[in-house]
C-alpha atoms as a PDB file:
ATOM      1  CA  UNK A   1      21.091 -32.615   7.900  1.00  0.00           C
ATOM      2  CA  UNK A   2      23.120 -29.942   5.976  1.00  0.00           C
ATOM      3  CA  UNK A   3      21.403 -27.774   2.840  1.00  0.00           C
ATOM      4  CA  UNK A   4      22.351 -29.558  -0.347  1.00  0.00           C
ATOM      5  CA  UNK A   5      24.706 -27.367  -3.152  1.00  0.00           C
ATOM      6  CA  UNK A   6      21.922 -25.333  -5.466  1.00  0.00           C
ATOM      7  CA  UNK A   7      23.351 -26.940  -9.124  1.00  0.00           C
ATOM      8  CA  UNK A   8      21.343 -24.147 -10.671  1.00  0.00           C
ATOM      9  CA  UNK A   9      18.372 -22.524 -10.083  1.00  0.00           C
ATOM     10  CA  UNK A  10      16.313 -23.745 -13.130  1.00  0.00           C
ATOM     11  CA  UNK A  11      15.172 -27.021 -13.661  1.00  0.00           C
ATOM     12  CA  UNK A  12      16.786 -29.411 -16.025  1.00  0.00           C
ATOM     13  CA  UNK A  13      14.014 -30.930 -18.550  1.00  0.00           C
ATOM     14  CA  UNK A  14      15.272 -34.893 -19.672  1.00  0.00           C
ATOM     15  CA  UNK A  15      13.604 -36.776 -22.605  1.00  0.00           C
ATOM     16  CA  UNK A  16      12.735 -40.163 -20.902  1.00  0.00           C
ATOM     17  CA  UNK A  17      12.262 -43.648 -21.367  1.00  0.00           C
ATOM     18  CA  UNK A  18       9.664 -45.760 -20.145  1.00  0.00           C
ATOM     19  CA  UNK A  19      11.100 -48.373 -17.837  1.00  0.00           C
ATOM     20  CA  UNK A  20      14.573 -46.702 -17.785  1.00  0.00           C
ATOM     21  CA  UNK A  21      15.543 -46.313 -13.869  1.00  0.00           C
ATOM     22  CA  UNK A  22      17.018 -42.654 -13.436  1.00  0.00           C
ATOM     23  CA  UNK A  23      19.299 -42.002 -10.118  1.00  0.00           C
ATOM     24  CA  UNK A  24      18.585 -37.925  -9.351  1.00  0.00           C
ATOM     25  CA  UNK A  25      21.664 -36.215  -7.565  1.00  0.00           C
ATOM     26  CA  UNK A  26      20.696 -34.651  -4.051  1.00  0.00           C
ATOM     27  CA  UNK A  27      23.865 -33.254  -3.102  1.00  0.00           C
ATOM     28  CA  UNK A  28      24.089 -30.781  -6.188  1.00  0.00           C
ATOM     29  CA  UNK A  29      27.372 -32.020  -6.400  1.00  0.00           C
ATOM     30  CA  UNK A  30      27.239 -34.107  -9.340  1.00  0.00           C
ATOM     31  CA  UNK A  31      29.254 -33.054 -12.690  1.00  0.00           C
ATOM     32  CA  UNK A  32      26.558 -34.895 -14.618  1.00  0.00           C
ATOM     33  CA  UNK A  33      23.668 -32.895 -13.606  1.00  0.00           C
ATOM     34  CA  UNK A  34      20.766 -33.457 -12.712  1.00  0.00           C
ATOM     35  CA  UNK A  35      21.340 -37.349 -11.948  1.00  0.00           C
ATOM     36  CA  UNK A  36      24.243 -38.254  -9.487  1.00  0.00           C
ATOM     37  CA  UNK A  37      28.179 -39.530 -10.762  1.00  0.00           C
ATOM     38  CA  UNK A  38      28.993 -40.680  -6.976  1.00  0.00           C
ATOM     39  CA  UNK A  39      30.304 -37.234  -5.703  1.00  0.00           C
ATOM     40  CA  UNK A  40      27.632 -37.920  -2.711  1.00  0.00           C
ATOM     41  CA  UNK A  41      29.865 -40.096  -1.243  1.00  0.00           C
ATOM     42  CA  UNK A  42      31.542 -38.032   1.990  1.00  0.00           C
ATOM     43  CA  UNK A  43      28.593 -36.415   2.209  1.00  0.00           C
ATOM     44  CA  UNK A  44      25.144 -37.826   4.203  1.00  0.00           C
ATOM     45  CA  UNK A  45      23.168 -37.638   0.597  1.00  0.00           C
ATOM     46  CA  UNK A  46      22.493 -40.704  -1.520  1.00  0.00           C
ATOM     47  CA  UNK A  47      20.753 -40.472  -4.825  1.00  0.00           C
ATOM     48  CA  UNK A  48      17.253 -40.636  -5.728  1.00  0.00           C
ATOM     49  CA  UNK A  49      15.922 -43.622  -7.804  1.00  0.00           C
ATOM     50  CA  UNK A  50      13.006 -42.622 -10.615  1.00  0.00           C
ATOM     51  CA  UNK A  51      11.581 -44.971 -13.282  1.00  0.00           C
ATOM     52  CA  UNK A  52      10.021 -43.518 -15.985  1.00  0.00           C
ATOM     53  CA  UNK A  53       6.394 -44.590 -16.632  1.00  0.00           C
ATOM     54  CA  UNK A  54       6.293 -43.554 -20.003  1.00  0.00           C
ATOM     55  CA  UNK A  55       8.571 -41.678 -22.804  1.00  0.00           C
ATOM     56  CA  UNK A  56       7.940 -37.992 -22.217  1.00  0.00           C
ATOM     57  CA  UNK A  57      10.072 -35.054 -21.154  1.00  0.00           C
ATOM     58  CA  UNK A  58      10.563 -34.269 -17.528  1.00  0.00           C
ATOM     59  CA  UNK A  59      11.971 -31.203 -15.413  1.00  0.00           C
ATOM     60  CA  UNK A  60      14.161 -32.528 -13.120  1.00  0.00           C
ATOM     61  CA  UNK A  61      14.942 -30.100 -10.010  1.00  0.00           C
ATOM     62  CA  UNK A  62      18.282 -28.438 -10.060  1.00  0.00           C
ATOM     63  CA  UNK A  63      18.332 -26.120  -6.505  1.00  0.00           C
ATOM     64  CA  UNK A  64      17.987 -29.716  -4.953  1.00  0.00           C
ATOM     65  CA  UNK A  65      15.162 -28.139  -2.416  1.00  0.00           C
ATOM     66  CA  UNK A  66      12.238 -29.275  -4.025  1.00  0.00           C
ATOM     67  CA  UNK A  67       9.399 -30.767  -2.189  1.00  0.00           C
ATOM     68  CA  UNK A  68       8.418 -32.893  -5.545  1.00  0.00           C
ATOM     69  CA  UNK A  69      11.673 -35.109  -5.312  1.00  0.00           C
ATOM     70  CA  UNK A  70      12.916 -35.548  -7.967  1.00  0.00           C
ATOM     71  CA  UNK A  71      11.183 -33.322 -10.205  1.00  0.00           C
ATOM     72  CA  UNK A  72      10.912 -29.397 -10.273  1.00  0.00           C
ATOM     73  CA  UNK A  73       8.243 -27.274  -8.355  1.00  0.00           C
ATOM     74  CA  UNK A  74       9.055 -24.271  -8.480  1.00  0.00           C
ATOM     75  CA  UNK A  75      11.253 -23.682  -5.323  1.00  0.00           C
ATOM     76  CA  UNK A  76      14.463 -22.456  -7.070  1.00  0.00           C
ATOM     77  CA  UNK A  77      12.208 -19.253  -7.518  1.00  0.00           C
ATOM     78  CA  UNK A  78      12.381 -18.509  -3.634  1.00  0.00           C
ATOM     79  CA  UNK A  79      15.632 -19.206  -3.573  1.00  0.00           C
END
């Protein structure tokens, strides 16, 4: 499996809903950062799926190497 594009190296925090189904890029190609716009597509990534359990603000990882998927922990500091 190839090393998916580093977006940024800093997480991206998102207000979210409870209920709301959230589809995380994993490629680190997506121009909507951090979720995914279909740029996966000729690549062996697919997006990750998230529901929110309840509204509060998330960090959603945005070097794509976390071990967390979807959300940040801390890799993009080794990076």
């Amino acid at each position: 499996m190839s090393n998916a594009e580093i977006a940024q190296k800093a997480p991206y925090p998102v207000a979210v809903t409870t209920g709301q189904k959230y589809f995380w890029c994993a490629c680190g190609k997506s121009n909507k950062q951090p979720f995914c716009d279909g740029s996966h597509q000729d690549t062996e990534f697919t997006p990750y799926a998230y529901t929110a359990e309840e509204d509060r603000t998330l960090y959603f990882c945005g070097c794509k190497h976390t071990g967390d998927v979807p959300l940040c922990d801390g890799t993009h500091k080794d990076l």
